[in-house]
N, C-alpha and C. Protein backbone atom coordinates (compact mmCIF):
# COMPACT_ATOMS: atom_id res chain seq x y z
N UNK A 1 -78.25 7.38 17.92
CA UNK A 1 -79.32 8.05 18.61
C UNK A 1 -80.55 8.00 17.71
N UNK A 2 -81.32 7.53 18.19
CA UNK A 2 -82.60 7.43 17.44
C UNK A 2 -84.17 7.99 17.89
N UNK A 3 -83.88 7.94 19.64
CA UNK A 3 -85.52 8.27 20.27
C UNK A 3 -85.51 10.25 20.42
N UNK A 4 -85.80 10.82 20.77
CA UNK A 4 -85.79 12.42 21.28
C UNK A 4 -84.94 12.50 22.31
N UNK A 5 -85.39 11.72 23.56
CA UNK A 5 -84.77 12.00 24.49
C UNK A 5 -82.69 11.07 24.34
N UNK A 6 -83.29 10.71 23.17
CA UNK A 6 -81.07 10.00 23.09
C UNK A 6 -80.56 11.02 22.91
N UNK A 7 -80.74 12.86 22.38
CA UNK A 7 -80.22 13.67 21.95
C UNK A 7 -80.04 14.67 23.03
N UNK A 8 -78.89 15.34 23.01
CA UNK A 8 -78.16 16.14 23.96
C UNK A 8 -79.19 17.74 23.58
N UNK A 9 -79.17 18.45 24.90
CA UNK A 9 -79.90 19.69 24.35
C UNK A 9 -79.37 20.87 24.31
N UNK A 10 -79.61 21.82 23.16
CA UNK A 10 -78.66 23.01 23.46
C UNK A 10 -79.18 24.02 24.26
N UNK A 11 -78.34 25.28 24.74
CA UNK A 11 -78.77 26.41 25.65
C UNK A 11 -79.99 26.69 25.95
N UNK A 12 -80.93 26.57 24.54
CA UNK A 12 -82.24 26.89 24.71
C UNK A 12 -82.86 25.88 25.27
N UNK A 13 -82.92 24.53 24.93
CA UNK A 13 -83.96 23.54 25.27
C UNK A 13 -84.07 22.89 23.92
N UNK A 14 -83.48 23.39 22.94
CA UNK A 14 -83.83 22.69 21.90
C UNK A 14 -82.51 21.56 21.52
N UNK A 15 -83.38 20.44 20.53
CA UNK A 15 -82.28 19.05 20.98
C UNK A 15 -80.81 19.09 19.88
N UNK A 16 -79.61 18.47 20.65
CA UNK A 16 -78.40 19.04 19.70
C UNK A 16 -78.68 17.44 19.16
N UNK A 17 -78.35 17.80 17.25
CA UNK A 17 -78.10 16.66 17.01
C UNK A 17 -76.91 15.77 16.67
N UNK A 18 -75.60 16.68 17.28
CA UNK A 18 -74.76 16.17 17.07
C UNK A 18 -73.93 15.04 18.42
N UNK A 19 -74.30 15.19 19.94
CA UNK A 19 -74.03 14.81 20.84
C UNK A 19 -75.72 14.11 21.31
N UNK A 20 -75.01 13.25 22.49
CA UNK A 20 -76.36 12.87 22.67
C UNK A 20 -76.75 12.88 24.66
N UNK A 21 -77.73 12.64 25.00
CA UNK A 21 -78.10 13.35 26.21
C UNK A 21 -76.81 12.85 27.42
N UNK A 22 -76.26 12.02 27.50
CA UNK A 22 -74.80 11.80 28.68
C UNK A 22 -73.96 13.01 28.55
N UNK A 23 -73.95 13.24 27.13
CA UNK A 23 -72.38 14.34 27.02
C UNK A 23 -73.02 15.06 26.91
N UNK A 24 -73.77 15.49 26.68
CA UNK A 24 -74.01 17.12 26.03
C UNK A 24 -75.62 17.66 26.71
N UNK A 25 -75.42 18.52 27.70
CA UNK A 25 -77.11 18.72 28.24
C UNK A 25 -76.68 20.56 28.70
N UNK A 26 -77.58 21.31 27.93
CA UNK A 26 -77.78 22.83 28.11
C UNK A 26 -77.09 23.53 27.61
N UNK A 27 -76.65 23.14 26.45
CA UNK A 27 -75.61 23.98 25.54
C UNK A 27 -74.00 23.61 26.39
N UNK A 28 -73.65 22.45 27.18
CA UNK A 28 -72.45 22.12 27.39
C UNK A 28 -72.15 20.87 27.78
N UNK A 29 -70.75 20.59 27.05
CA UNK A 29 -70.22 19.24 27.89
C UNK A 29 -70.78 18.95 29.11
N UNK A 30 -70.88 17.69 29.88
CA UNK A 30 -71.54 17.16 30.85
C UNK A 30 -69.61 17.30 31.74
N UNK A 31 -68.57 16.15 30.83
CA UNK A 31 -67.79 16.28 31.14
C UNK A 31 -66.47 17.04 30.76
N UNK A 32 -66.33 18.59 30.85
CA UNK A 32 -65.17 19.29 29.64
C UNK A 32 -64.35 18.73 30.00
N UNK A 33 -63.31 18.00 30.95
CA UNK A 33 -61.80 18.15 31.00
C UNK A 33 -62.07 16.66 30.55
N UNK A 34 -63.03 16.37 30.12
CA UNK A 34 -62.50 14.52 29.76
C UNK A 34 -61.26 14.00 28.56
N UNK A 35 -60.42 13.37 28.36
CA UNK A 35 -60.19 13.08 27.15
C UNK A 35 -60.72 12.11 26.21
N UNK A 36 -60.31 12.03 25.12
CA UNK A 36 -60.83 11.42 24.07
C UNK A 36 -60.87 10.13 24.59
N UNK A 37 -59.84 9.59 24.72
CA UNK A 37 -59.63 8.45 25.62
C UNK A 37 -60.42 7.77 26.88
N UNK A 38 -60.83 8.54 27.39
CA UNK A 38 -61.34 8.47 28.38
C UNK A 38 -63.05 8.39 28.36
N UNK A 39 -63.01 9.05 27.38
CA UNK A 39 -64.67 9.75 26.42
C UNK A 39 -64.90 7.99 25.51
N UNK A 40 -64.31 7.43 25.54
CA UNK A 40 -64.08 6.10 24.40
C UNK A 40 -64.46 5.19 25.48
N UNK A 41 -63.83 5.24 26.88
CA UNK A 41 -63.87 4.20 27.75
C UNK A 41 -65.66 4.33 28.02
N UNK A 42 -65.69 5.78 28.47
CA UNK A 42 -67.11 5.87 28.78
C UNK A 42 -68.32 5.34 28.17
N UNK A 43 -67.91 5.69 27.14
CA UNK A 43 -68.80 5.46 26.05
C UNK A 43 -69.16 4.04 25.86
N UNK A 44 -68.24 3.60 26.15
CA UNK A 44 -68.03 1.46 25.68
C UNK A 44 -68.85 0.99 26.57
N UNK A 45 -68.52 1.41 28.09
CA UNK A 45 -69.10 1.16 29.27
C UNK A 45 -70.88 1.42 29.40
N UNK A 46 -71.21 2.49 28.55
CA UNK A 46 -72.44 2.31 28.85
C UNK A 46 -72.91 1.88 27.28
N UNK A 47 -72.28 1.82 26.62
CA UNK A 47 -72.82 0.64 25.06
C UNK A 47 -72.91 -0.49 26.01
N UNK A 48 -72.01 -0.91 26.74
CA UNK A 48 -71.98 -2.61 26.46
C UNK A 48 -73.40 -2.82 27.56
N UNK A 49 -73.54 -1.50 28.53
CA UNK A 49 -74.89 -2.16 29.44
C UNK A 49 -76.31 -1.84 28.95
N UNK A 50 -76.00 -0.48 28.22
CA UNK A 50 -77.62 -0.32 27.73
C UNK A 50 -77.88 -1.17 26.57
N UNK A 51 -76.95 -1.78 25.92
CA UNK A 51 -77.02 -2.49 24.41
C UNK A 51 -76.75 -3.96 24.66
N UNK A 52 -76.64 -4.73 25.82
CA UNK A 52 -76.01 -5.83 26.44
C UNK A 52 -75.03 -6.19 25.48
N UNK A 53 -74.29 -5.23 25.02
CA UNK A 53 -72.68 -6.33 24.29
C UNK A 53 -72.26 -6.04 24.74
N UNK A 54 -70.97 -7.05 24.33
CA UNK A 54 -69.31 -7.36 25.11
C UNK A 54 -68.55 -6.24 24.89
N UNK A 55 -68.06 -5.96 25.97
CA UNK A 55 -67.80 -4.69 26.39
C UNK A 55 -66.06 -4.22 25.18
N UNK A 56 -65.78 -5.48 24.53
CA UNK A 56 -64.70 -5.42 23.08
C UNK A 56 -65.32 -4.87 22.29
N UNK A 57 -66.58 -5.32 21.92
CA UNK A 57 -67.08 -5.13 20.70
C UNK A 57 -67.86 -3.35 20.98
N UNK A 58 -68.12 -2.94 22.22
CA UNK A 58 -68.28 -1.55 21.90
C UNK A 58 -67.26 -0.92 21.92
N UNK A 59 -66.24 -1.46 22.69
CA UNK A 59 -64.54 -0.53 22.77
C UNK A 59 -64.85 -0.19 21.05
N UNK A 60 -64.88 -1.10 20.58
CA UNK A 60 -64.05 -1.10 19.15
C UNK A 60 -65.70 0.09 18.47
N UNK A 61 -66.46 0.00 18.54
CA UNK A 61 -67.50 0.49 18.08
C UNK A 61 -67.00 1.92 18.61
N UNK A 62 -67.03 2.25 19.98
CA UNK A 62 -66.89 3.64 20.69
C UNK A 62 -65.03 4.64 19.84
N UNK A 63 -64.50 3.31 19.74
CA UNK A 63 -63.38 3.83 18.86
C UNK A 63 -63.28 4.72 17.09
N UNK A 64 -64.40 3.75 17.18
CA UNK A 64 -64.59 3.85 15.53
C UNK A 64 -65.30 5.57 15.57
N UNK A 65 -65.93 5.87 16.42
CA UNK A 65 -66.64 7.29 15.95
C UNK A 65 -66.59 7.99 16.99
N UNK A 66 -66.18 8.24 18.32
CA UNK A 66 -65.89 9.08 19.20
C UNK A 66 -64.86 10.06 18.43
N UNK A 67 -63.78 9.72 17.85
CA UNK A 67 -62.66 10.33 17.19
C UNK A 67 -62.73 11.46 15.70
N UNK A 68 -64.52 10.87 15.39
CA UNK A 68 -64.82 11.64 14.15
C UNK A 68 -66.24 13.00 15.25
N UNK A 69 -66.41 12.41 16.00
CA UNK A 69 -66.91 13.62 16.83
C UNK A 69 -66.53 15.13 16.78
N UNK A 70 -67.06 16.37 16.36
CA UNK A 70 -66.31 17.16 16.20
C UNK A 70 -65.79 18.32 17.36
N UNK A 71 -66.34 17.28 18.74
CA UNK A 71 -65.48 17.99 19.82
C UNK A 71 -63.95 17.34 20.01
N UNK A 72 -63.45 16.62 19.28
CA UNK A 72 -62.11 15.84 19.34
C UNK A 72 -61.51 15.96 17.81
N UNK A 73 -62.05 17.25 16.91
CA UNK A 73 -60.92 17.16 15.63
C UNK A 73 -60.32 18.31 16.16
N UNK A 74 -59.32 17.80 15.37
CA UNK A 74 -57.60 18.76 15.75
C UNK A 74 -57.40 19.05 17.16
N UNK A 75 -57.61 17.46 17.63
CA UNK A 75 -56.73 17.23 18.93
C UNK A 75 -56.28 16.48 18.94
């Protein structure tokens, strides 16, 4: 995330910098019951169209740091 608007916002309006605006808008998950898994697929899916890569090479990217996210430790 690099522009203002890539960043998710909390309760107030002000921007979270740990999620970014898909998952995270008004102080909550966009999607709570998602899993990690599932949160990985998503994620790949819109790497590979907003970033035009092959939709492997973000799997493996969306793998690498969805899991260090700290809505998915100690699960």
């Amino acid at each position: 995330m690099v522009k203002p608007e890539d960043f998710g916002t909390n309760a107030g309006g002000s921007k979270n910098k740990e999620y970014c605006h898909f998952c995270f808008q008004n102080g909550k998950f966009t999607d709570p019951d998602i899993t990690m898994e599932q949160m990985i697929d998503k994620v790949a899916r819109l790497m590979a169209q907003l970033h035009q890569m092959p939709q492997a090479q973000a799997t493996g990217m969306a793998k690498t740091f969805i899991p260090k996210l700290k809505r998915w430790q100690g699960k």
